[in-house]
N, C-alpha and C. Protein backbone atom coordinates (compact mmCIF):
# COMPACT_ATOMS: atom_id res chain seq x y z
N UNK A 1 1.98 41.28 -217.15
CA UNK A 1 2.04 39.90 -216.70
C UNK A 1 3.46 39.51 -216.33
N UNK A 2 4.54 40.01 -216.68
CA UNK A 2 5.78 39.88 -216.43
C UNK A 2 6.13 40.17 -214.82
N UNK A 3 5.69 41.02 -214.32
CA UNK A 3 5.48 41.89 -213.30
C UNK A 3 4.98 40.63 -212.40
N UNK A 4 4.07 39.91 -212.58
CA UNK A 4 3.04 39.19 -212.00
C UNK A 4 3.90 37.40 -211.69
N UNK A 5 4.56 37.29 -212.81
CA UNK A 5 5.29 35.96 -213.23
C UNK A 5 6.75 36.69 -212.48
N UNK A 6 7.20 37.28 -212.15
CA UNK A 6 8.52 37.72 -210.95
C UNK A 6 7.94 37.48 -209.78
N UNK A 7 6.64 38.23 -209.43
CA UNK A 7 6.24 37.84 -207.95
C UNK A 7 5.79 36.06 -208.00
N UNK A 8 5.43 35.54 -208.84
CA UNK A 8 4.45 34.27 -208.31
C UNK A 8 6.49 33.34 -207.89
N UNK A 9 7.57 34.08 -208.15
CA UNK A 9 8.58 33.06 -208.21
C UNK A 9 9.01 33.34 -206.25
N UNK A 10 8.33 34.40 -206.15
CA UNK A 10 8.42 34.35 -204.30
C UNK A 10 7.19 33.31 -203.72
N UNK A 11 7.55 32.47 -202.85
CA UNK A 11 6.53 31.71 -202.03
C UNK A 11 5.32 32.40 -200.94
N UNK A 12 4.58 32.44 -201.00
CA UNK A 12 3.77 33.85 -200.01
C UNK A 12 4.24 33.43 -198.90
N UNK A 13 4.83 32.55 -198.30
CA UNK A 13 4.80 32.59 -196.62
C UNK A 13 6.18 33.51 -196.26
N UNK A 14 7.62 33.21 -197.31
CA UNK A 14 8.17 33.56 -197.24
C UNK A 14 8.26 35.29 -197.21
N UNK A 15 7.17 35.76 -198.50
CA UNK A 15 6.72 36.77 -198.95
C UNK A 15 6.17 37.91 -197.98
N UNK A 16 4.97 36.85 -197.19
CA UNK A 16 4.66 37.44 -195.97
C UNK A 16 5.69 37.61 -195.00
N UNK A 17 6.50 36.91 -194.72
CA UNK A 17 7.26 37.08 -193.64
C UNK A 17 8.38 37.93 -193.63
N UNK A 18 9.04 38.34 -195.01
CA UNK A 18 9.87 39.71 -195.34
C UNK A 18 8.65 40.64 -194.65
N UNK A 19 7.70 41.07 -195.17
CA UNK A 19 6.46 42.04 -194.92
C UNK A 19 6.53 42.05 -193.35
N UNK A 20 6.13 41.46 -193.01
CA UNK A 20 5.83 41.74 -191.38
C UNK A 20 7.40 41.78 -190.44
N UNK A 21 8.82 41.24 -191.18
CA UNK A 21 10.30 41.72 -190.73
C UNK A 21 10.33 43.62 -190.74
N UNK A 22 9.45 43.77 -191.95
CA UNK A 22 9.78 45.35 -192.28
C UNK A 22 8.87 46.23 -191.54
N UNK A 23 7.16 45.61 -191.37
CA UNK A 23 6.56 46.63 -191.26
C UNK A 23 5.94 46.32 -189.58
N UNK A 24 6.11 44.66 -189.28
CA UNK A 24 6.15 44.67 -188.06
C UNK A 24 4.88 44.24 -187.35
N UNK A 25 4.43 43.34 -186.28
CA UNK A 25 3.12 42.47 -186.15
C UNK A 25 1.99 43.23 -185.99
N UNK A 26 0.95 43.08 -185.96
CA UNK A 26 -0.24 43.77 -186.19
C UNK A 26 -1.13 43.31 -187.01
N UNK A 27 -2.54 43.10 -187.22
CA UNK A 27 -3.23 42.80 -187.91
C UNK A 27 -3.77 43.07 -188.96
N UNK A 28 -3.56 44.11 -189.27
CA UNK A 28 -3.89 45.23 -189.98
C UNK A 28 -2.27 45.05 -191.07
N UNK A 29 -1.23 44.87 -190.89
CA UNK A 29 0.21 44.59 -191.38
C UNK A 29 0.06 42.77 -192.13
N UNK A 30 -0.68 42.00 -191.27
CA UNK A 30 -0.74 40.59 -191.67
C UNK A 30 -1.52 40.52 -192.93
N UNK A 31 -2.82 41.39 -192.46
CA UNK A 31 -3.33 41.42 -193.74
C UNK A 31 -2.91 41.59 -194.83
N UNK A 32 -2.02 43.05 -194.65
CA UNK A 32 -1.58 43.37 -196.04
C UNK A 32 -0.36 42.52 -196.43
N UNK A 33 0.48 41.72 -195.87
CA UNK A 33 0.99 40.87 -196.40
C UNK A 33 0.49 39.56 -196.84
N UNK A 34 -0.37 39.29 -196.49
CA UNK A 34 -1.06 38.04 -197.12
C UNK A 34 -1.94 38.36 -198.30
N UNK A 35 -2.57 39.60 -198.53
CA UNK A 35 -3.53 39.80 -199.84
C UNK A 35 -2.37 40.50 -200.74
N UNK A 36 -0.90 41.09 -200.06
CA UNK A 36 -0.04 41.16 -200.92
C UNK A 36 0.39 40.35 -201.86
N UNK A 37 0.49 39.04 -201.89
CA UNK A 37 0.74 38.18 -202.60
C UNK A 37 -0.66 36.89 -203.14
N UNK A 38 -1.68 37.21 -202.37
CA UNK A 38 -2.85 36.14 -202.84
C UNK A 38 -3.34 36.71 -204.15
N UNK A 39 -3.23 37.74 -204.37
CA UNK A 39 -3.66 38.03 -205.58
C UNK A 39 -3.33 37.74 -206.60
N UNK A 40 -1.99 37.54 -206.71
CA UNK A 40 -1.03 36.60 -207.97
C UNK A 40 -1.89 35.32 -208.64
N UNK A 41 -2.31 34.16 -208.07
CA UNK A 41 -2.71 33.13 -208.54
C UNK A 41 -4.67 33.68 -209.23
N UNK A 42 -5.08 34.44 -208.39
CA UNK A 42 -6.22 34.89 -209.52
C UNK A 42 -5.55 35.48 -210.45
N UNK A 43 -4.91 36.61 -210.74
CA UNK A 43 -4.60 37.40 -211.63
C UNK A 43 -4.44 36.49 -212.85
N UNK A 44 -3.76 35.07 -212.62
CA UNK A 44 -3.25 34.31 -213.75
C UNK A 44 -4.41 33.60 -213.98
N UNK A 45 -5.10 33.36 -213.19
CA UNK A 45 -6.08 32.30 -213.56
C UNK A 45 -7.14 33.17 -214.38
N UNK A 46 -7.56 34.78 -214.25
CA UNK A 46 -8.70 35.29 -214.62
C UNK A 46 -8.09 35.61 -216.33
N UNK A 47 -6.56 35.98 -215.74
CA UNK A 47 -6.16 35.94 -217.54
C UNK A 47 -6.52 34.87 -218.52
N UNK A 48 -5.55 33.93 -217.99
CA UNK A 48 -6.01 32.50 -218.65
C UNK A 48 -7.44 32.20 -219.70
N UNK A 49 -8.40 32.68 -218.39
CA UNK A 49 -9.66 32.07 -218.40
C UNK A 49 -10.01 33.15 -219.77
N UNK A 50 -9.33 34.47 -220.00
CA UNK A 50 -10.23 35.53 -220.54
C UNK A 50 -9.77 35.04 -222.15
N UNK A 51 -8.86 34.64 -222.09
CA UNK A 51 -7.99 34.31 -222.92
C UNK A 51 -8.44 32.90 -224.12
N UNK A 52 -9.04 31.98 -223.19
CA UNK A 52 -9.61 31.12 -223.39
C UNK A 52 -11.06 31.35 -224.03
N UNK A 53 -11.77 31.74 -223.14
CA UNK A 53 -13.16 32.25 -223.63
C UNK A 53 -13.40 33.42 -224.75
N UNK A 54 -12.00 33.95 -225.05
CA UNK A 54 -12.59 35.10 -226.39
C UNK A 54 -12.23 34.11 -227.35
N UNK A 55 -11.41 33.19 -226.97
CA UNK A 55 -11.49 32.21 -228.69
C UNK A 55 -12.85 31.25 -229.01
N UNK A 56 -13.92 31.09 -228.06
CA UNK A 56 -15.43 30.16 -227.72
C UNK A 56 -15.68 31.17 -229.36
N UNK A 57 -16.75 30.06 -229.53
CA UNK A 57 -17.36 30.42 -231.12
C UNK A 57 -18.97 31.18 -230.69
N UNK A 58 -19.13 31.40 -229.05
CA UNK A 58 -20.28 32.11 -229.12
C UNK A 58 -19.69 33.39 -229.08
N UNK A 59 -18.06 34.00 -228.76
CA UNK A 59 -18.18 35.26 -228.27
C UNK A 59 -17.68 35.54 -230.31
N UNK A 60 -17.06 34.98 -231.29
CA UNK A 60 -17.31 35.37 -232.46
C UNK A 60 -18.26 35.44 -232.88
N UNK A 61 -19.58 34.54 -232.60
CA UNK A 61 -20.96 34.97 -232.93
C UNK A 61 -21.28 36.11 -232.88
N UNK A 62 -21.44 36.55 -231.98
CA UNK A 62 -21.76 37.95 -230.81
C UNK A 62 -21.00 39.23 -231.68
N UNK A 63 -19.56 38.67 -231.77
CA UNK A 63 -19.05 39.81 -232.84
C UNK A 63 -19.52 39.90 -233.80
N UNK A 64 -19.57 38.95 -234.79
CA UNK A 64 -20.29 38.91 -235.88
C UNK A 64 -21.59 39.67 -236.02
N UNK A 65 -22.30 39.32 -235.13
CA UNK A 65 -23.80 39.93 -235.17
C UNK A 65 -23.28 41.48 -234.68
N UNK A 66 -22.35 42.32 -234.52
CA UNK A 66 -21.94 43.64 -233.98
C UNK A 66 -21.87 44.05 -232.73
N UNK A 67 -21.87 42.78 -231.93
CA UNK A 67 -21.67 43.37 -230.15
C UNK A 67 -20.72 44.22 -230.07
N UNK A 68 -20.47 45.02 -229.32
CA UNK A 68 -19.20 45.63 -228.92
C UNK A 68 -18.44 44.89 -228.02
N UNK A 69 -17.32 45.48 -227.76
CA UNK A 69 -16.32 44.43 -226.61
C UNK A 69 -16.82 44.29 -225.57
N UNK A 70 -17.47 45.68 -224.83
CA UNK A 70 -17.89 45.88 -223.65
C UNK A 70 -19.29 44.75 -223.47
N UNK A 71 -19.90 45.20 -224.09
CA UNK A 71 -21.10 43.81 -224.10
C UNK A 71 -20.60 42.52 -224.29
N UNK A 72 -19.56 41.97 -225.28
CA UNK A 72 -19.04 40.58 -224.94
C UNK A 72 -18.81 40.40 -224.20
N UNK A 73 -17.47 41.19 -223.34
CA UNK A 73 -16.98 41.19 -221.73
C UNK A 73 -17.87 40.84 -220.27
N UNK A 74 -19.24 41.72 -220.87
CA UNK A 74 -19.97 41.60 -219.89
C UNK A 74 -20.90 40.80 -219.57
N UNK A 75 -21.50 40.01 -220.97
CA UNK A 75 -22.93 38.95 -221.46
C UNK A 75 -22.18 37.62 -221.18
N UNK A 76 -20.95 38.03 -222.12
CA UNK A 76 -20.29 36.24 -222.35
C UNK A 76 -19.19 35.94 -221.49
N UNK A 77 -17.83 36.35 -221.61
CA UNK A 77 -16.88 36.18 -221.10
C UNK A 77 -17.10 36.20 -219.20
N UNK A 78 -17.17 37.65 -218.96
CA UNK A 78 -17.57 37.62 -217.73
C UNK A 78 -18.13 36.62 -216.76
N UNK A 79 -19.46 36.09 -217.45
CA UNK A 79 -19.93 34.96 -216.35
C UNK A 79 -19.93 33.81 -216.96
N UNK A 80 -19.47 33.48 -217.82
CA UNK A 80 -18.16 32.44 -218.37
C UNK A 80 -17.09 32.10 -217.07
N UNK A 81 -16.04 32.99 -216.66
CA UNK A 81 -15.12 32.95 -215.83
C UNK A 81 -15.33 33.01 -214.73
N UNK A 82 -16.78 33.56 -214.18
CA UNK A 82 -16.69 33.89 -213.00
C UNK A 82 -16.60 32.37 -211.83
N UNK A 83 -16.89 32.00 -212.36
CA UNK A 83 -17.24 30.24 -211.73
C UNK A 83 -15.56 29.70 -211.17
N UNK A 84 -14.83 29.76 -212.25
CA UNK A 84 -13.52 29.04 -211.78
C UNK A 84 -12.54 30.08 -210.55
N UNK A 85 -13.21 31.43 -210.92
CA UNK A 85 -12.31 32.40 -210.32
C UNK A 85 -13.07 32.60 -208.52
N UNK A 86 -14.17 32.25 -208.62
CA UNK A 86 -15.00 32.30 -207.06
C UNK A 86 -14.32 31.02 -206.64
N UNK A 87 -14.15 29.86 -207.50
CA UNK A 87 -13.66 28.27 -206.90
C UNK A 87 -12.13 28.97 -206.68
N UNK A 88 -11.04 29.63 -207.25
CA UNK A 88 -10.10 29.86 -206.55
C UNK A 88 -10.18 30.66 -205.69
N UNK A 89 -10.81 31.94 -205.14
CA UNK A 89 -10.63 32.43 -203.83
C UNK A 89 -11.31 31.76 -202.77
N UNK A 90 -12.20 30.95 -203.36
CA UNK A 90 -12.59 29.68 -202.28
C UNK A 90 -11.31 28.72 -201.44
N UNK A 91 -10.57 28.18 -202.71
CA UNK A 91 -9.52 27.89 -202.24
C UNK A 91 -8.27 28.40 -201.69
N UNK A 92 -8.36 29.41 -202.02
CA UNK A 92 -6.90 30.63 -201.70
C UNK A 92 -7.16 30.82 -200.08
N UNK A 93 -8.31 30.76 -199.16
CA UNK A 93 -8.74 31.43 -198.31
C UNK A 93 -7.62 29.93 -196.85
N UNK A 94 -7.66 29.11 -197.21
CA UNK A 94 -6.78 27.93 -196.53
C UNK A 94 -5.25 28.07 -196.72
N UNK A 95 -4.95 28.74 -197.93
CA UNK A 95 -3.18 29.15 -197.62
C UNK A 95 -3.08 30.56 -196.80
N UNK A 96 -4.29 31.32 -196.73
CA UNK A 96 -4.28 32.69 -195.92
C UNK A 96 -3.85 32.69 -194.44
N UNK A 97 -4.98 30.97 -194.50
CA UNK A 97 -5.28 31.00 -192.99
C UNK A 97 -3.70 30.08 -192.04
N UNK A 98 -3.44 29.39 -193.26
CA UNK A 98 -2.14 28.55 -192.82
C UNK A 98 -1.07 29.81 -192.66
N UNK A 99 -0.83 30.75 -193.99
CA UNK A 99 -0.01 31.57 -193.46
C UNK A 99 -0.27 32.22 -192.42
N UNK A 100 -1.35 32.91 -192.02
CA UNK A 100 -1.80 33.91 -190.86
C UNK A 100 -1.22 32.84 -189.67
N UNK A 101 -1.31 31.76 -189.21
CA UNK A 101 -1.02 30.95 -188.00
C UNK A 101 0.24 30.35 -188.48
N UNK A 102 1.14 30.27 -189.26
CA UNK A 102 2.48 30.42 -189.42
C UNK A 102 3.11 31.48 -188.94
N UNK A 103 2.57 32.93 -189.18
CA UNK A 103 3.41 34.23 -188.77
C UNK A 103 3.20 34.24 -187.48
N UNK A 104 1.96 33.90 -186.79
CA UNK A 104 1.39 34.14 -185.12
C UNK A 104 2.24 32.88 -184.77
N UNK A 105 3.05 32.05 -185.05
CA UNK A 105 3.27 30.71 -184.67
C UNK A 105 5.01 30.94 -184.34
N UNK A 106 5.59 32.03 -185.22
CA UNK A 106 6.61 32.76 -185.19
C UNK A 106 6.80 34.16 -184.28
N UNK A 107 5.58 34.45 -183.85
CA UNK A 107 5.85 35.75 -183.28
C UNK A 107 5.52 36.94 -184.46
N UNK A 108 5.66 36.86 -185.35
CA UNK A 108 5.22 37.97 -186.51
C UNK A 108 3.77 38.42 -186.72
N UNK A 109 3.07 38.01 -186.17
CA UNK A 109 1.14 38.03 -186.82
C UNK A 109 0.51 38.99 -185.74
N UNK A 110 -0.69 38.18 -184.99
CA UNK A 110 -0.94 39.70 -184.43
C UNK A 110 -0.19 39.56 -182.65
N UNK A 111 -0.84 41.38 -182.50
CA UNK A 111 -0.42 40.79 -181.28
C UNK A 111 -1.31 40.25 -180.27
N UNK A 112 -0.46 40.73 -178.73
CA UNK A 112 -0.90 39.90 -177.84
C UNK A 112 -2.35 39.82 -177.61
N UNK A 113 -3.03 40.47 -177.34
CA UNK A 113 -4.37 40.50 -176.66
C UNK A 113 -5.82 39.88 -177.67
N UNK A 114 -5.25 39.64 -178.92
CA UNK A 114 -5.75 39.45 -180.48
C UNK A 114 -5.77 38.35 -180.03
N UNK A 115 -6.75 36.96 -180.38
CA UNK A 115 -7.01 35.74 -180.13
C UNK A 115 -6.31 34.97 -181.54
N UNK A 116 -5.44 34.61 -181.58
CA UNK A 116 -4.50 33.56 -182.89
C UNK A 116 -4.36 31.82 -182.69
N UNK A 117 -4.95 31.55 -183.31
CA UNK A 117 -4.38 30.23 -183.02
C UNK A 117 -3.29 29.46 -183.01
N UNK A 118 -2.37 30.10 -184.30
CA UNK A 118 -0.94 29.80 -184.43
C UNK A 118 -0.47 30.52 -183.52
N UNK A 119 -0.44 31.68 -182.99
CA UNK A 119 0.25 32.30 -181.44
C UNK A 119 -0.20 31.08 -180.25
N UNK A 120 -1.33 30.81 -180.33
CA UNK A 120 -1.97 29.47 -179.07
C UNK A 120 -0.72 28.26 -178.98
N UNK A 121 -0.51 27.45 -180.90
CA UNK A 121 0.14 26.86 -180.93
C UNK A 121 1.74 27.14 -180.40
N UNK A 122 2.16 28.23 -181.09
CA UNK A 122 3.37 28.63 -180.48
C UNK A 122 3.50 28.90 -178.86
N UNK A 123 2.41 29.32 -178.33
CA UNK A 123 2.86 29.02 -176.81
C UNK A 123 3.14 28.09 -175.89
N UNK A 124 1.94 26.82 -176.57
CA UNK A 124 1.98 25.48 -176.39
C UNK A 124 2.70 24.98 -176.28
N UNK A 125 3.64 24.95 -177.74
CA UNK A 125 4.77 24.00 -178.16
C UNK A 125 6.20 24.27 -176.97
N UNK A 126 6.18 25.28 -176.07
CA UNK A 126 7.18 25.22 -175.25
C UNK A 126 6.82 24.34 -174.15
N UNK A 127 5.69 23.98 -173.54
CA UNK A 127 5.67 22.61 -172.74
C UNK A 127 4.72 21.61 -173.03
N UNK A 128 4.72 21.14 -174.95
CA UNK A 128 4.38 20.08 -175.16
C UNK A 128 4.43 19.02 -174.35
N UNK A 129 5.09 18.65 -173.23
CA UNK A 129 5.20 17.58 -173.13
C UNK A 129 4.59 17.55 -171.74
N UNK A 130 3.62 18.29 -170.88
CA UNK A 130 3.51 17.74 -170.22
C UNK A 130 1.63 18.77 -170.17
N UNK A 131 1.85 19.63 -171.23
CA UNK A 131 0.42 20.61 -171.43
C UNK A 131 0.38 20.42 -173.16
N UNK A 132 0.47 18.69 -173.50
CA UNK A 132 0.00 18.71 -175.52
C UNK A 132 -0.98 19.26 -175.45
N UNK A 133 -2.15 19.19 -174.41
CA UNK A 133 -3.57 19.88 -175.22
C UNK A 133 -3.22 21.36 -175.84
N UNK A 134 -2.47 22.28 -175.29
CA UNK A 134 -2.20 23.42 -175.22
C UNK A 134 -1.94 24.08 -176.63
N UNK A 135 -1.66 22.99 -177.26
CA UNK A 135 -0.80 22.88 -178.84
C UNK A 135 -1.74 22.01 -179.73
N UNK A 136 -2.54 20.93 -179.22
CA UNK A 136 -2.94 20.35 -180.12
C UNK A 136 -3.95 20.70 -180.18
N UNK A 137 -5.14 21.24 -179.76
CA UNK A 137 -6.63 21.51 -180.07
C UNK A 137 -6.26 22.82 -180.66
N UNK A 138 -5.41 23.88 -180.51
CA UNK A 138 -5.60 24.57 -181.26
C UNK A 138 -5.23 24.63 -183.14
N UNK A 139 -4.20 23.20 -182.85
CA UNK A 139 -3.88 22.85 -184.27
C UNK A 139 -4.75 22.01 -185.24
N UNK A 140 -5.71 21.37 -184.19
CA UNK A 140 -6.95 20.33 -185.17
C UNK A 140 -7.45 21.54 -185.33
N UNK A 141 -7.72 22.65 -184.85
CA UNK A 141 -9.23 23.87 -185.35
C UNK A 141 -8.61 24.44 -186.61
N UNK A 142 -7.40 24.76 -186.57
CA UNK A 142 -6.67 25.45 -187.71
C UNK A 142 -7.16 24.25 -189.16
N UNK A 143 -6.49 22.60 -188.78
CA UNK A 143 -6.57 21.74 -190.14
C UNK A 143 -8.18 21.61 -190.23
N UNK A 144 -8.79 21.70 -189.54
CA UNK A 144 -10.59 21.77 -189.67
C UNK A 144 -10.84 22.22 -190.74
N UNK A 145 -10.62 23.81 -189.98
CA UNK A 145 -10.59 24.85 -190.57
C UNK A 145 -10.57 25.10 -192.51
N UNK A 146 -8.98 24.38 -192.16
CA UNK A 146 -8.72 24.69 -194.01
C UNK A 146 -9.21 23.77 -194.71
N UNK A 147 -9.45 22.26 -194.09
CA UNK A 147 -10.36 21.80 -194.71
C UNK A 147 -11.81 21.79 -194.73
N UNK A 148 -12.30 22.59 -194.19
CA UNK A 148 -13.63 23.04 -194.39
C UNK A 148 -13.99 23.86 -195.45
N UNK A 149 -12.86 24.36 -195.61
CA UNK A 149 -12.76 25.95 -196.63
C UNK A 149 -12.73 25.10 -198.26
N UNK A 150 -11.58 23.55 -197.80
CA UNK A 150 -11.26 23.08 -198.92
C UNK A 150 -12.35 22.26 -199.69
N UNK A 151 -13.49 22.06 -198.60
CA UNK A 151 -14.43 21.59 -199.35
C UNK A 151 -15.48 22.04 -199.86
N UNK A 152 -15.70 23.50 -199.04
CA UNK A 152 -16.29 24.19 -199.69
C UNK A 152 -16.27 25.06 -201.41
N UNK A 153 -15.10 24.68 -200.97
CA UNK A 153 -14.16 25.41 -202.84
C UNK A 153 -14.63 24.38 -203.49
N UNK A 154 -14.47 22.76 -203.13
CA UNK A 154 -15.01 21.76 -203.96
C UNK A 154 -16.21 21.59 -204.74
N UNK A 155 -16.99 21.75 -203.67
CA UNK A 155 -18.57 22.06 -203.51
C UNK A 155 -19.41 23.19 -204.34
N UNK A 156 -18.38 24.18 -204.07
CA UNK A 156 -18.57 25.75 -204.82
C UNK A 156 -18.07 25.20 -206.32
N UNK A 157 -17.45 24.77 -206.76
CA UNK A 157 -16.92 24.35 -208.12
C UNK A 157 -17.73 23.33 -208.99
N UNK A 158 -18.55 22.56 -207.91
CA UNK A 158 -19.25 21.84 -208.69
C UNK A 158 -20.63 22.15 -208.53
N UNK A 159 -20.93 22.81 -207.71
CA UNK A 159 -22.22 23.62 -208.23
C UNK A 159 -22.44 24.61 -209.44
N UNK A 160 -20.85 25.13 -209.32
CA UNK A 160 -20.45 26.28 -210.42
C UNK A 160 -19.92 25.90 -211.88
N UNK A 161 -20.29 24.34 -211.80
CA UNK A 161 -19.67 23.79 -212.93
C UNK A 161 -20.36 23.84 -214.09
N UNK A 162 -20.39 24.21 -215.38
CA UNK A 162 -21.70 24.21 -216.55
C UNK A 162 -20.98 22.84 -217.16
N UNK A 163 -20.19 22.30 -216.78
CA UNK A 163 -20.55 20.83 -217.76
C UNK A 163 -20.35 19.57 -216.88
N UNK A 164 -20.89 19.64 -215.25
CA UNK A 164 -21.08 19.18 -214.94
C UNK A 164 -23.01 18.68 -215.53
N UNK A 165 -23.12 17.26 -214.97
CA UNK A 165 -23.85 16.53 -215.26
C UNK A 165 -24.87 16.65 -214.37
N UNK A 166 -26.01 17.73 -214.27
CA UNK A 166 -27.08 18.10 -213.48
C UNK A 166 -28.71 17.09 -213.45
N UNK A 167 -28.77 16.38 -212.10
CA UNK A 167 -29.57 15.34 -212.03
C UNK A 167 -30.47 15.91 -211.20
């Protein structure tokens, strides 16, 4: 976890954007700089969560009665956590997409012939002023976008909620 708490002190956009200085635009390169660092905020959250749920008085039950670990892990804990950890890659998927059209918005993401929206925006923005559509429809699809994702994480969380209030 130490390992994990050094990387979360890099920002991913920044993170990504060392990555694609070194290894250079491509899609296949974006990727791996963006799941290079998305993984950090589950990692902490699934700890957390595991951490939390072996102290619940059903998974000492379970011991008590002689479960093994592997069966607690898998009966209790497991789909215990799984709920908050699907609501964060629900949400994680809107800083992916902001970074991915940050790097294309810079020239770093994919290349040319690859359809980007942040590359759209970045082409735009050199004659905003007399072609805005050029820049701006592709920037409402991007904020759509992450907020579509963001409400779906919402949505996903409260369906996935066990103490929510089911009517």
């Amino acid at each position: 976890m130490r390992l994990v708490d050094t990387l979360t002190a890099f920002p991913q956009l920044l993170f990504a954007l060392l990555i694609m200085v070194v290894l250079g635009p491509g899609l296949g390169n974006i990727l791996l700089a963006i799941s290079f660092h998305a993984w950090i905020p589950i990692c902490r959250l699934t700890r957390a969560q595991c951490l939390r749920e072996r102290e619940r008085e059903y998974v000492e039950a379970a011991r008590a009665q002689g479960a093994g670990e592997a069966a607690i892990v898998t009966r209790h804990v497991l789909p215990n956590i799984l709920a908050p950890i699907i609501v964060a890659v629900t949400l994680g998927i809107p800083q992916a997409i902001f970074t991915e059209a940050a790097l294309s918005f810079l020239g770093l993401g994919v290349r040319a012939p690859t359809p980007s929206w942040g590359q759209m925006v970045g082409e735009g923005v050199t004659n905003i002023r007399y072609y805005w559509h050029l820049a701006l429809f592709p920037s409402i699809m991007i904020a759509v976008t992450m907020a579509g994702f963001t409400l779906l994480g919402d949505g996903v969380r409260d369906v996935l909620d066990p103490r929510a209030l089911k009517t």
